[in-house]
PDB file of N, CA and C in Angstrom:
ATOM      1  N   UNK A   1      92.411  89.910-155.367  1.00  0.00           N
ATOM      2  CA  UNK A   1      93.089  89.411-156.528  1.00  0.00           C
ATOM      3  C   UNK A   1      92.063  89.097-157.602  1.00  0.00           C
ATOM      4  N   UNK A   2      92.548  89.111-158.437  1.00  0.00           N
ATOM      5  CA  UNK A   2      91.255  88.901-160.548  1.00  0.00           C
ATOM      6  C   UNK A   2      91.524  87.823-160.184  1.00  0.00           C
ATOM      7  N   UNK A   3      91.003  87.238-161.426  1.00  0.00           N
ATOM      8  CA  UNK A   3      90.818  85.575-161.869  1.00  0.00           C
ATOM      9  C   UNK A   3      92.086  85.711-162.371  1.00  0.00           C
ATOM     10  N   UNK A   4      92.624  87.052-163.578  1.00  0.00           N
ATOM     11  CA  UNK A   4      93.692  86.503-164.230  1.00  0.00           C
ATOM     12  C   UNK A   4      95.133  86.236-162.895  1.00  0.00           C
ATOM     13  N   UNK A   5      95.246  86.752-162.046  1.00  0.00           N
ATOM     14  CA  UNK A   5      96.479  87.069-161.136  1.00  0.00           C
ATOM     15  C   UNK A   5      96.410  85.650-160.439  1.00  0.00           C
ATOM     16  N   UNK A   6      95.160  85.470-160.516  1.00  0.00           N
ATOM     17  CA  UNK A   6      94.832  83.955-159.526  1.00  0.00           C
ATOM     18  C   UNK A   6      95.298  82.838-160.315  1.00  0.00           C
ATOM     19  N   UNK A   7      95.168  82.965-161.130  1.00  0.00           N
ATOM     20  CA  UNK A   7      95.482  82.044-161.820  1.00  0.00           C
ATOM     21  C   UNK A   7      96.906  81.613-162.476  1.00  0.00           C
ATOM     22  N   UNK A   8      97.731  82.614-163.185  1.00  0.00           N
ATOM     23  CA  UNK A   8      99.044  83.103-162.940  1.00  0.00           C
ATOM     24  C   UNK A   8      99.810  82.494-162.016  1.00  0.00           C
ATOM     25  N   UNK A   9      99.139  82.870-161.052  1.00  0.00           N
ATOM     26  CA  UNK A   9     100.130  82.555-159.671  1.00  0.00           C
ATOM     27  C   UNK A   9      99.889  81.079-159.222  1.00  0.00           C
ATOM     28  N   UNK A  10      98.652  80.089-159.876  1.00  0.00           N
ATOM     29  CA  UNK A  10      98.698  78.889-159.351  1.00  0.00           C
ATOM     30  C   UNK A  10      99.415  78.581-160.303  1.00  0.00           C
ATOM     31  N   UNK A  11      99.755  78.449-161.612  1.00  0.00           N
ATOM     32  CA  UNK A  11     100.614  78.300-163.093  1.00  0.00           C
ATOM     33  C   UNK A  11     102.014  78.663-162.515  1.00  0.00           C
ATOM     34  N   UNK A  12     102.365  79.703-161.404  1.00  0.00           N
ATOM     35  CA  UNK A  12     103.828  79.392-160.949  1.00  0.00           C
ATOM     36  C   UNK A  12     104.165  78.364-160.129  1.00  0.00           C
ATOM     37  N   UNK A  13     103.413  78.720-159.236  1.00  0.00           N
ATOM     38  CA  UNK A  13     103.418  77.295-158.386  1.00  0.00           C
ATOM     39  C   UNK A  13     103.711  76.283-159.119  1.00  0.00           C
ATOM     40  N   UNK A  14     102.739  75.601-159.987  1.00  0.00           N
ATOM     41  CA  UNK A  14     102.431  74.458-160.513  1.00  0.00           C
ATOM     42  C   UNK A  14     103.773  74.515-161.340  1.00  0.00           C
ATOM     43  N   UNK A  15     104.340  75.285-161.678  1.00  0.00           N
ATOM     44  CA  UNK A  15     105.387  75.794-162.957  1.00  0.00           C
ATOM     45  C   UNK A  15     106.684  74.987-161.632  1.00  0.00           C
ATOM     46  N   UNK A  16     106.500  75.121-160.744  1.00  0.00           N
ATOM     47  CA  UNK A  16     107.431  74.622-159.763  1.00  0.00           C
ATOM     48  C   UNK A  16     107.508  73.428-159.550  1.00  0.00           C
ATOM     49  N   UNK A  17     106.629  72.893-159.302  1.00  0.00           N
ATOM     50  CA  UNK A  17     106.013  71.402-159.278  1.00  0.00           C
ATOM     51  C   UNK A  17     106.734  70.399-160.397  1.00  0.00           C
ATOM     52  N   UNK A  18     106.429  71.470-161.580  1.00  0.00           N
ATOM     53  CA  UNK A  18     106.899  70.262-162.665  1.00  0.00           C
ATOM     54  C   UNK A  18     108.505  70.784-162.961  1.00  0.00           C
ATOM     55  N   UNK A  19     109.305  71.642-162.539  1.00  0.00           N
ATOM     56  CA  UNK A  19     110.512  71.732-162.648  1.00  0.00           C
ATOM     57  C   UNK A  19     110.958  70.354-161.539  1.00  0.00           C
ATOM     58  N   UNK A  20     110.280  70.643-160.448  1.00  0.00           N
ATOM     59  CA  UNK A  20     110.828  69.302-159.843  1.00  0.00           C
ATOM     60  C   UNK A  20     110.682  68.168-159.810  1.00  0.00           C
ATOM     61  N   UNK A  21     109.430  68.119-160.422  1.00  0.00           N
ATOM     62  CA  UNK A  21     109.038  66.325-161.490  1.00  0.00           C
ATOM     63  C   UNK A  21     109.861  66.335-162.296  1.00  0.00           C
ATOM     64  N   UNK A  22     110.482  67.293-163.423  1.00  0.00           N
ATOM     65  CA  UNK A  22     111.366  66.819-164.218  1.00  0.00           C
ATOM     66  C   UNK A  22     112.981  66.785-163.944  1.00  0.00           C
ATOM     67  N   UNK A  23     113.354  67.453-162.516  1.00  0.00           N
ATOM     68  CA  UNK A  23     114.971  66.946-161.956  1.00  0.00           C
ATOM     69  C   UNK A  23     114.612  65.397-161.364  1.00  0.00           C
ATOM     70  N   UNK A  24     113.368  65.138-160.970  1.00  0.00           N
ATOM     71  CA  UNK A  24     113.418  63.946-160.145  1.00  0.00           C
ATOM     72  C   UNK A  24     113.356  63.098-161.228  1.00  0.00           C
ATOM     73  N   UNK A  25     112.764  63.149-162.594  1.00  0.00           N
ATOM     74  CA  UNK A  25     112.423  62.149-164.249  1.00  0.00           C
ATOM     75  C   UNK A  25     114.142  62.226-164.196  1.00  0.00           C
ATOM     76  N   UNK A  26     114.613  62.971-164.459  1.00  0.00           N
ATOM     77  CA  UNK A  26     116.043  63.143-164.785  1.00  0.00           C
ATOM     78  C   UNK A  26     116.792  62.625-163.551  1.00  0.00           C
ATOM     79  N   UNK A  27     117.094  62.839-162.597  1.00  0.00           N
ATOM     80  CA  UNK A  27     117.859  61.928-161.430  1.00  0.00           C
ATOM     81  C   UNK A  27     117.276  60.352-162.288  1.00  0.00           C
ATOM     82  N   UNK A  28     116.295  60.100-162.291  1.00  0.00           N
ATOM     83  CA  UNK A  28     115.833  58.562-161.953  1.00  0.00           C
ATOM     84  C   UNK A  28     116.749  58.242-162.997  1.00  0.00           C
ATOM     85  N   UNK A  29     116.150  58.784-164.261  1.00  0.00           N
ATOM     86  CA  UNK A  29     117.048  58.653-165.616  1.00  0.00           C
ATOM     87  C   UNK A  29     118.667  58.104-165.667  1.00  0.00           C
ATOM     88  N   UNK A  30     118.702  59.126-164.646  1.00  0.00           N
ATOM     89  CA  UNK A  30     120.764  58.679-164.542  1.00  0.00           C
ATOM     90  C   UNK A  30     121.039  57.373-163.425  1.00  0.00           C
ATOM     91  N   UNK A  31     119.765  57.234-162.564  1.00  0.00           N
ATOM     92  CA  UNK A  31     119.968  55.952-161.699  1.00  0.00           C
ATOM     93  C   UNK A  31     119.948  55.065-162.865  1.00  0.00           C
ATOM     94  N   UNK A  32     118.693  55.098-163.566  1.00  0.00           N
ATOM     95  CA  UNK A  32     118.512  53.635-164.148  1.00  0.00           C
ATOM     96  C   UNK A  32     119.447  53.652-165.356  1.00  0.00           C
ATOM     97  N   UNK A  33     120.016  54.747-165.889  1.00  0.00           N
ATOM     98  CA  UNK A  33     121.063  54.716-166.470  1.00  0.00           C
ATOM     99  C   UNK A  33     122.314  53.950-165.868  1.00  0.00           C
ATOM    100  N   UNK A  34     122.811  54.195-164.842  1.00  0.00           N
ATOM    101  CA  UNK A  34     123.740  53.751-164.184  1.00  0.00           C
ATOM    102  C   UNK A  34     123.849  52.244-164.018  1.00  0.00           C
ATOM    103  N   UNK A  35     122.725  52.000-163.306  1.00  0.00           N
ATOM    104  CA  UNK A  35     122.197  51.084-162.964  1.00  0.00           C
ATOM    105  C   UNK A  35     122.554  49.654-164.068  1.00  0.00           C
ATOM    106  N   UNK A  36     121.573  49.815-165.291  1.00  0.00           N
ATOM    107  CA  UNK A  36     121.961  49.665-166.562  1.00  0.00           C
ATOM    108  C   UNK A  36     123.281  49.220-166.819  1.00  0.00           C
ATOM    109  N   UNK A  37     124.173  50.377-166.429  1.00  0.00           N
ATOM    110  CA  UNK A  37     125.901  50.231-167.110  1.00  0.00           C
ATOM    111  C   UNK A  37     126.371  48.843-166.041  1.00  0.00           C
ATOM    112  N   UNK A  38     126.002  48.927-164.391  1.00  0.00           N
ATOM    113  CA  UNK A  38     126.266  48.118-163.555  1.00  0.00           C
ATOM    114  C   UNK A  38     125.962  46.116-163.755  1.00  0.00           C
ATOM    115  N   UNK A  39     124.547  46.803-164.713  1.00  0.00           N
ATOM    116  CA  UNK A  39     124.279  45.183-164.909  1.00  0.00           C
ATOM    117  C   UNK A  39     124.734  44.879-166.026  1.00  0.00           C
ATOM    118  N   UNK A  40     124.990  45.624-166.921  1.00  0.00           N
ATOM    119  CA  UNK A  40     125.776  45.021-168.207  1.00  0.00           C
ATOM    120  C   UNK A  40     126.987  44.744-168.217  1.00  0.00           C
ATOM    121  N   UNK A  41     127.855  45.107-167.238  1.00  0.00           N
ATOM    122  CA  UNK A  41     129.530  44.804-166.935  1.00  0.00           C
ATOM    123  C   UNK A  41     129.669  43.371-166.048  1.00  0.00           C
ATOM    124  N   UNK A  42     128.045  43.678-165.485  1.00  0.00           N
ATOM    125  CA  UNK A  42     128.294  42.367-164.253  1.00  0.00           C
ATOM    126  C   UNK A  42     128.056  41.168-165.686  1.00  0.00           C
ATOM    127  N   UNK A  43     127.079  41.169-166.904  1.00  0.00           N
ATOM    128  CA  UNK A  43     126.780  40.969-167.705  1.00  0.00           C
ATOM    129  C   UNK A  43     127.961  39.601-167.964  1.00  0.00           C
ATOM    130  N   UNK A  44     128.600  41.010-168.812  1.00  0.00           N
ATOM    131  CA  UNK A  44     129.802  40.732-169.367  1.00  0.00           C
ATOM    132  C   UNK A  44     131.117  40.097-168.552  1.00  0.00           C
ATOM    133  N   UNK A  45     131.095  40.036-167.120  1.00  0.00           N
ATOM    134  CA  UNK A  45     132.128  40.141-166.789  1.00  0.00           C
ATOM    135  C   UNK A  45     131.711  38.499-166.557  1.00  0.00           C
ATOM    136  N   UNK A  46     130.053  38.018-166.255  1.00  0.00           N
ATOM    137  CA  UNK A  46     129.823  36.403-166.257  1.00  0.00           C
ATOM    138  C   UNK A  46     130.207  35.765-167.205  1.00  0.00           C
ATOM    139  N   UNK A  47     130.535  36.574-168.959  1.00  0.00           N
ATOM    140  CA  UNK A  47     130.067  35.505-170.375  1.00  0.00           C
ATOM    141  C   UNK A  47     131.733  35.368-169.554  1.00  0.00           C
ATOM    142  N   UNK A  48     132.582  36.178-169.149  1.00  0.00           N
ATOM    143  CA  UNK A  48     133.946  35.801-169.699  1.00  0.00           C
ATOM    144  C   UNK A  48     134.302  34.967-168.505  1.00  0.00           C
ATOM    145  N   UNK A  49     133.329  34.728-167.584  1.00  0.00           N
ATOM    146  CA  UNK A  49     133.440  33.878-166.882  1.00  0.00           C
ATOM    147  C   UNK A  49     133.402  32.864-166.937  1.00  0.00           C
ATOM    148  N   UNK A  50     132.181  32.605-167.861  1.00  0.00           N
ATOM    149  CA  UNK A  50     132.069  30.894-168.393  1.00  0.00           C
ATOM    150  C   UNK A  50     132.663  30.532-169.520  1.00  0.00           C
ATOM    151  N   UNK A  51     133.265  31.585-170.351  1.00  0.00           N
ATOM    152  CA  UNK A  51     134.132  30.851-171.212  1.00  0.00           C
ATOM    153  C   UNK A  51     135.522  30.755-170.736  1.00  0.00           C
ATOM    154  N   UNK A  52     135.634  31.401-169.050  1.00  0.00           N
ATOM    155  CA  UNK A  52     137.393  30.755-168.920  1.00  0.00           C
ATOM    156  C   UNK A  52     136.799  29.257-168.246  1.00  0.00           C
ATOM    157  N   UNK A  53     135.682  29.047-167.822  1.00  0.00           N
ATOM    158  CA  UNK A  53     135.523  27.651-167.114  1.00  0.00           C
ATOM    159  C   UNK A  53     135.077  26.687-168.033  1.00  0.00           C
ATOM    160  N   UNK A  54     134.527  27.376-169.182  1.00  0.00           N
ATOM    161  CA  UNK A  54     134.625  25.991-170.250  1.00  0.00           C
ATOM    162  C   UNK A  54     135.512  25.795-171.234  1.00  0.00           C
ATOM    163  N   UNK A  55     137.084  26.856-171.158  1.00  0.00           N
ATOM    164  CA  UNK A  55     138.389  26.445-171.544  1.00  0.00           C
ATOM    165  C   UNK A  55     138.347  25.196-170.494  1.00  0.00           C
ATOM    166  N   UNK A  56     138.562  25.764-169.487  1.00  0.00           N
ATOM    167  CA  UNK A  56     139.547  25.131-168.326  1.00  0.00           C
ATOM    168  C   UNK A  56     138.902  23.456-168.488  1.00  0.00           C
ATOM    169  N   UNK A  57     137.302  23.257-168.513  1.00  0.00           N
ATOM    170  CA  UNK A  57     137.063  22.201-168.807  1.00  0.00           C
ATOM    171  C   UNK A  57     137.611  21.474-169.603  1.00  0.00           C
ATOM    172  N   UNK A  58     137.375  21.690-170.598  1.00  0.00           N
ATOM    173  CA  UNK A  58     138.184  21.544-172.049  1.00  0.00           C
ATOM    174  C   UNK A  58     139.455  21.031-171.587  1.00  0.00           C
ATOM    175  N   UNK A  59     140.393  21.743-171.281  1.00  0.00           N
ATOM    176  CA  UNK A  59     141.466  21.012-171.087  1.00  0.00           C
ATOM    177  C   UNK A  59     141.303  20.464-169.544  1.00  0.00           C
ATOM    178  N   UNK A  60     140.833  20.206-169.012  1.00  0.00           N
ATOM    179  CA  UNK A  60     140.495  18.670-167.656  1.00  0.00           C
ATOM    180  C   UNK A  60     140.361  17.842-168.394  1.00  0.00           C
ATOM    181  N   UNK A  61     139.327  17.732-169.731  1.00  0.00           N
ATOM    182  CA  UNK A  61     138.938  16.688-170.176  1.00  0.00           C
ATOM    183  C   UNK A  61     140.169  16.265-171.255  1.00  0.00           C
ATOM    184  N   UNK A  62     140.481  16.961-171.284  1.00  0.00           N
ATOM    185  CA  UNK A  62     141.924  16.229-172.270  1.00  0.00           C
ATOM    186  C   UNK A  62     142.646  15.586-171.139  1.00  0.00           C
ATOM    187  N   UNK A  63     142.705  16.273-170.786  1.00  0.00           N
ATOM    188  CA  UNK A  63     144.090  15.676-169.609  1.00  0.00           C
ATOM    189  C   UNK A  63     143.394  14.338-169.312  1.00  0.00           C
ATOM    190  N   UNK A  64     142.123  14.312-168.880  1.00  0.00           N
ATOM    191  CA  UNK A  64     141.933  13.042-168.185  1.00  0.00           C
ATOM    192  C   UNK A  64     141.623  11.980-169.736  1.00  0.00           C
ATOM    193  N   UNK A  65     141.515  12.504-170.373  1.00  0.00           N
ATOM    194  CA  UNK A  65     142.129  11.247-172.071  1.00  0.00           C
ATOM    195  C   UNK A  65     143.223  10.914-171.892  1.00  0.00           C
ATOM    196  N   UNK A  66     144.141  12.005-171.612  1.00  0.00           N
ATOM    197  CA  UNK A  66     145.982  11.600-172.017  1.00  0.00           C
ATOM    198  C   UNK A  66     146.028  10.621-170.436  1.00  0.00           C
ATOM    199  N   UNK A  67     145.461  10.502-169.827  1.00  0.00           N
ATOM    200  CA  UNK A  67     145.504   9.665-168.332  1.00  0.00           C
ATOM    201  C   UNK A  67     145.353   8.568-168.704  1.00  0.00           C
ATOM    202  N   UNK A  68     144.228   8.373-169.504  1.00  0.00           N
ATOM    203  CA  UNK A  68     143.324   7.673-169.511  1.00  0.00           C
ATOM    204  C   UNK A  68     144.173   6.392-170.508  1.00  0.00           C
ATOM    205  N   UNK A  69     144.786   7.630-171.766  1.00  0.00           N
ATOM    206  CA  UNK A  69     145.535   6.687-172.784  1.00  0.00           C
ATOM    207  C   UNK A  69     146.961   6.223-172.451  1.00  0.00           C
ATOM    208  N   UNK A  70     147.429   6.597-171.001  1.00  0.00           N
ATOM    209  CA  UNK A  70     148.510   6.186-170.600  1.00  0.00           C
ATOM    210  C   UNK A  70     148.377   5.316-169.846  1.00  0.00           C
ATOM    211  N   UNK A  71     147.008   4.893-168.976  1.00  0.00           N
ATOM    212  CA  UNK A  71     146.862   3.888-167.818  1.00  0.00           C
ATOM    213  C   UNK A  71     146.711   2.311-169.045  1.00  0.00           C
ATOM    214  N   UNK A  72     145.674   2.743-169.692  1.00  0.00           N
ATOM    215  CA  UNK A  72     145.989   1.498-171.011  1.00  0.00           C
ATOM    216  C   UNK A  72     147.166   1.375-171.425  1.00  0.00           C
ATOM    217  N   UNK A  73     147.644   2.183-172.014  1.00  0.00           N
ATOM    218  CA  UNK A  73     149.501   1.485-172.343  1.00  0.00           C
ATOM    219  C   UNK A  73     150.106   1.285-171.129  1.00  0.00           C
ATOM    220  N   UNK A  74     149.724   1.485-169.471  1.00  0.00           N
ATOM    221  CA  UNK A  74     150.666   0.868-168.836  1.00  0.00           C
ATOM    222  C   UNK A  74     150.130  -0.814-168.487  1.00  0.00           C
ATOM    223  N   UNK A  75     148.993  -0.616-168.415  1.00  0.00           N
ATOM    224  CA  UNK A  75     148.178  -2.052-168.292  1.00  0.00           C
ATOM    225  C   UNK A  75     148.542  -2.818-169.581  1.00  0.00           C
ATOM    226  N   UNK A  76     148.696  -2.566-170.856  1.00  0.00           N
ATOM    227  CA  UNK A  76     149.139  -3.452-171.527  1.00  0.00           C
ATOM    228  C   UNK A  76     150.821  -3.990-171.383  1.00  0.00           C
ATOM    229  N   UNK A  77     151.375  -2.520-171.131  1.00  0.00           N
ATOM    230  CA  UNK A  77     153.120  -3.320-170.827  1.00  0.00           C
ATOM    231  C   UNK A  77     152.896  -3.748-169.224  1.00  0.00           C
ATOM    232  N   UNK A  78     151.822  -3.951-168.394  1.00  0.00           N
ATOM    233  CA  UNK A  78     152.076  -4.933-167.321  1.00  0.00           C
ATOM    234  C   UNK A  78     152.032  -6.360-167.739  1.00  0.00           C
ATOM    235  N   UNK A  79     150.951  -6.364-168.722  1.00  0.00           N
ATOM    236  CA  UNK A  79     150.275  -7.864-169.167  1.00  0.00           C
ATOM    237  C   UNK A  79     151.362  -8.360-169.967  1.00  0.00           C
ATOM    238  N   UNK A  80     151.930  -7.673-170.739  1.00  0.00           N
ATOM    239  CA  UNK A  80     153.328  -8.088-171.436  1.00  0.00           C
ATOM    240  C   UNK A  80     154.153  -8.607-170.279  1.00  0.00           C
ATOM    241  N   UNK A  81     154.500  -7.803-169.665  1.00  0.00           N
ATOM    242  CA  UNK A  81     155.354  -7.973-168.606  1.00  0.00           C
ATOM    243  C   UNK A  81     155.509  -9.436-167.416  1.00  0.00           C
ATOM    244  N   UNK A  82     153.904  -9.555-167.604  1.00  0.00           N
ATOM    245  CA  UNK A  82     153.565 -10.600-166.341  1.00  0.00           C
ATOM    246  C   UNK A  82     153.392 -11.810-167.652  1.00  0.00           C
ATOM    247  N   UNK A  83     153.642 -12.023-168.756  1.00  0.00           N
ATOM    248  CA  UNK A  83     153.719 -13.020-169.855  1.00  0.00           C
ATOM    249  C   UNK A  83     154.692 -13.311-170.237  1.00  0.00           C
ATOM    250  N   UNK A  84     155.581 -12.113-170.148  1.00  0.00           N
ATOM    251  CA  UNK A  84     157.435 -12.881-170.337  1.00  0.00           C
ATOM    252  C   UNK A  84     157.693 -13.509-168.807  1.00  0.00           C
ATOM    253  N   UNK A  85     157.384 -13.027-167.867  1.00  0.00           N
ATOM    254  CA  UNK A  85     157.551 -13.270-166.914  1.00  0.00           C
ATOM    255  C   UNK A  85     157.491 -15.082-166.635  1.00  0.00           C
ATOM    256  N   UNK A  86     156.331 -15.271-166.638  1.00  0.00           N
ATOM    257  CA  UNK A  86     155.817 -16.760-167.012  1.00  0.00           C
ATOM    258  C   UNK A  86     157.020 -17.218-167.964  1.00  0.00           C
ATOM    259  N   UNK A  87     156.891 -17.057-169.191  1.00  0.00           N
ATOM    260  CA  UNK A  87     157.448 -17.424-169.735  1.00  0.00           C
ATOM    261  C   UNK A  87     159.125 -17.853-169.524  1.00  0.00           C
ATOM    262  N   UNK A  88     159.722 -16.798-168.748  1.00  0.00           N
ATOM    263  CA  UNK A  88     161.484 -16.533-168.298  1.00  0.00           C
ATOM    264  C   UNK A  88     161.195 -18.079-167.068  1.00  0.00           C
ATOM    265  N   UNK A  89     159.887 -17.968-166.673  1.00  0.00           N
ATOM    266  CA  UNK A  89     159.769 -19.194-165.120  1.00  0.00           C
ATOM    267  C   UNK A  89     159.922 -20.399-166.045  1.00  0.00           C
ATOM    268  N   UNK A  90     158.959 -20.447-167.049  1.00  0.00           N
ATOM    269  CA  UNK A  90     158.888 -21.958-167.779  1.00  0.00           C
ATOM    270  C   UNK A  90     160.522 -22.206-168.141  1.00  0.00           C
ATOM    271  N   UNK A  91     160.921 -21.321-169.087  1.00  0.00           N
ATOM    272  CA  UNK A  91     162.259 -21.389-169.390  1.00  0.00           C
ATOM    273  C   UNK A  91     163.639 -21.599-168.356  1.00  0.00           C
ATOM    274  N   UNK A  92     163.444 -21.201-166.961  1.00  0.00           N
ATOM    275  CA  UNK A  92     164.226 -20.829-165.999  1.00  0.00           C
ATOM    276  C   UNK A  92     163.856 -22.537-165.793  1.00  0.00           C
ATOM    277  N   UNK A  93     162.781 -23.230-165.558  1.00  0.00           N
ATOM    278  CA  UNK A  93     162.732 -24.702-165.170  1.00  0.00           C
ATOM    279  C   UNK A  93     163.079 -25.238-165.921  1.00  0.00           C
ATOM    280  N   UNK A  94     162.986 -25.038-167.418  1.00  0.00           N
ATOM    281  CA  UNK A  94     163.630 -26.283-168.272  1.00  0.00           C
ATOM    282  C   UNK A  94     165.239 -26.140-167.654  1.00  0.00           C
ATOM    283  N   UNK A  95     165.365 -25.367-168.119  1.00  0.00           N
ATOM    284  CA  UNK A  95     166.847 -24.768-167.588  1.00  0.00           C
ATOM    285  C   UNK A  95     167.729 -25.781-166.823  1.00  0.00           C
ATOM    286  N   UNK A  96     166.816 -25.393-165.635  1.00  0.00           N
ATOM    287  CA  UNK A  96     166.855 -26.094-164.297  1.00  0.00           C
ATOM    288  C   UNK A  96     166.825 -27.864-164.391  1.00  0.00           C
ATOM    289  N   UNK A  97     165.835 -28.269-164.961  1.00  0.00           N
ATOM    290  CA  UNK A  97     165.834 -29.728-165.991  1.00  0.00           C
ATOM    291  C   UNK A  97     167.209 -30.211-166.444  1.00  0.00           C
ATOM    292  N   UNK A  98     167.537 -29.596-167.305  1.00  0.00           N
ATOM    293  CA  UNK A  98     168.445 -29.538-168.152  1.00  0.00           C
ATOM    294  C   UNK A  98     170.108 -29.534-167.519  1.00  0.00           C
ATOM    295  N   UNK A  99     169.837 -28.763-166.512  1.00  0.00           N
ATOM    296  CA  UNK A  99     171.265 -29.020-165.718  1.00  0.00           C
ATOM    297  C   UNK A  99     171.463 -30.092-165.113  1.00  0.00           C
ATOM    298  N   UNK A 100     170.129 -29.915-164.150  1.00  0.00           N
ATOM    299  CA  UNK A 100     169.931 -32.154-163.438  1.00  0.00           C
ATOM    300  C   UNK A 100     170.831 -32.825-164.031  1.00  0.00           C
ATOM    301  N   UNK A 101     169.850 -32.817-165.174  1.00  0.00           N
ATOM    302  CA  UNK A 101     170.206 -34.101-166.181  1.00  0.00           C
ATOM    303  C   UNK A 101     171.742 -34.245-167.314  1.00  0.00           C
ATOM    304  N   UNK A 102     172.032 -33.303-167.010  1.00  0.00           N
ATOM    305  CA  UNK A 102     173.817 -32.714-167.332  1.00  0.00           C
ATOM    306  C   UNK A 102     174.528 -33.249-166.396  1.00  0.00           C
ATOM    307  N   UNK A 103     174.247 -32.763-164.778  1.00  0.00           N
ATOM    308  CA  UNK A 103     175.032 -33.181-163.937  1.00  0.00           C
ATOM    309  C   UNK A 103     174.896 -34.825-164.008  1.00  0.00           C
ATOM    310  N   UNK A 104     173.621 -35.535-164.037  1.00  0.00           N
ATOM    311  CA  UNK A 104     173.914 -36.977-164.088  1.00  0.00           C
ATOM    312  C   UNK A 104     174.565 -37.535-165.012  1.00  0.00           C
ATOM    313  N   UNK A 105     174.713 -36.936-165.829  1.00  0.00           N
ATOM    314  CA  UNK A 105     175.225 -37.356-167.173  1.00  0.00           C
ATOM    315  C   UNK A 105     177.219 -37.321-166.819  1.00  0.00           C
ATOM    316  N   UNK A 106     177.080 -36.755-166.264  1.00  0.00           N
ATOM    317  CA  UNK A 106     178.405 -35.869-166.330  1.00  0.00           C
ATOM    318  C   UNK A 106     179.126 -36.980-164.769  1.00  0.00           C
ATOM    319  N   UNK A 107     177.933 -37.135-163.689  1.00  0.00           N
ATOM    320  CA  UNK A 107     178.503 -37.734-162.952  1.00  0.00           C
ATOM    321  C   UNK A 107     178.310 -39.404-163.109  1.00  0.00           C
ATOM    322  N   UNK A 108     178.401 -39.786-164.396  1.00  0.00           N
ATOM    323  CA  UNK A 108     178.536 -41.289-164.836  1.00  0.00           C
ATOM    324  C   UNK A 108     179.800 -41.218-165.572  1.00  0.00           C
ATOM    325  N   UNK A 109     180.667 -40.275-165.705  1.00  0.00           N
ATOM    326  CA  UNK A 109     182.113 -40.309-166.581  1.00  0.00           C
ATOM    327  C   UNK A 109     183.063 -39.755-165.316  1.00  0.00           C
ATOM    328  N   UNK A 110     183.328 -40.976-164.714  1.00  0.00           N
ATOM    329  CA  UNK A 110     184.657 -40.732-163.449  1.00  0.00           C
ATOM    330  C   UNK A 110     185.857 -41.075-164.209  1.00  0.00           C
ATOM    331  N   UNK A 111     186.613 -39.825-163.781  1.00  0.00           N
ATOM    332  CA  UNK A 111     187.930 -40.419-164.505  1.00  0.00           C
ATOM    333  C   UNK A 111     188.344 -40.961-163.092  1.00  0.00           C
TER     334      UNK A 111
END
């Protein structure tokens, strides 16, 4: 064989070599392409994750206000409640006073 045939023929070879360096550049290409699309959906699929859990927060934390502003208005109509209360007792004894002292009154006029 010449130099030129020798040479030729390592240039096919080698001509082979890099056809299959460049399907294997190209496979990788479409992995890390892929790849890529896989982490950007997983991406995306977290943001819409944390904005349904910081709705949902959002409204826990209301709710536990509207709890919060109903346990005070019930604690104030208890304290109301336990102040007439007192009050209906004081009144319920005069009351009570008041009849006593009716009936004695009443049992000093014998017909």
């Amino acid at each position: 064989m010449t130099t030129g045939r020798l040479s030729r023929s390592r240039q096919r070879r080698g001509g082979g070599k890099s056809e299959e360096r460049a399907r294997e550049s190209g496979e990788h290409g479409r992995r890390a392409s892929d790849a890529f699309e896989r982490i950007s959906t997983s991406v995306i699929s977290l943001s819409d994750m944390n904005t349904q859990i910081a709705s949902a927060a959002e409204e826990q934390s209301a709710v536990a206000e509207e709890i919060n502003r109903n346990i005070h208005i019930i604690t104030g109509a208890v304290g109301e409640m336990a102040s007439s209360s007192a009050r209906l007792a004081q009144a319920s004894e005069a009351l009570s006073r008041l009849a006593a002292q009716i009936q004695e009154q009443i049992g000093q006029f014998r017909v």
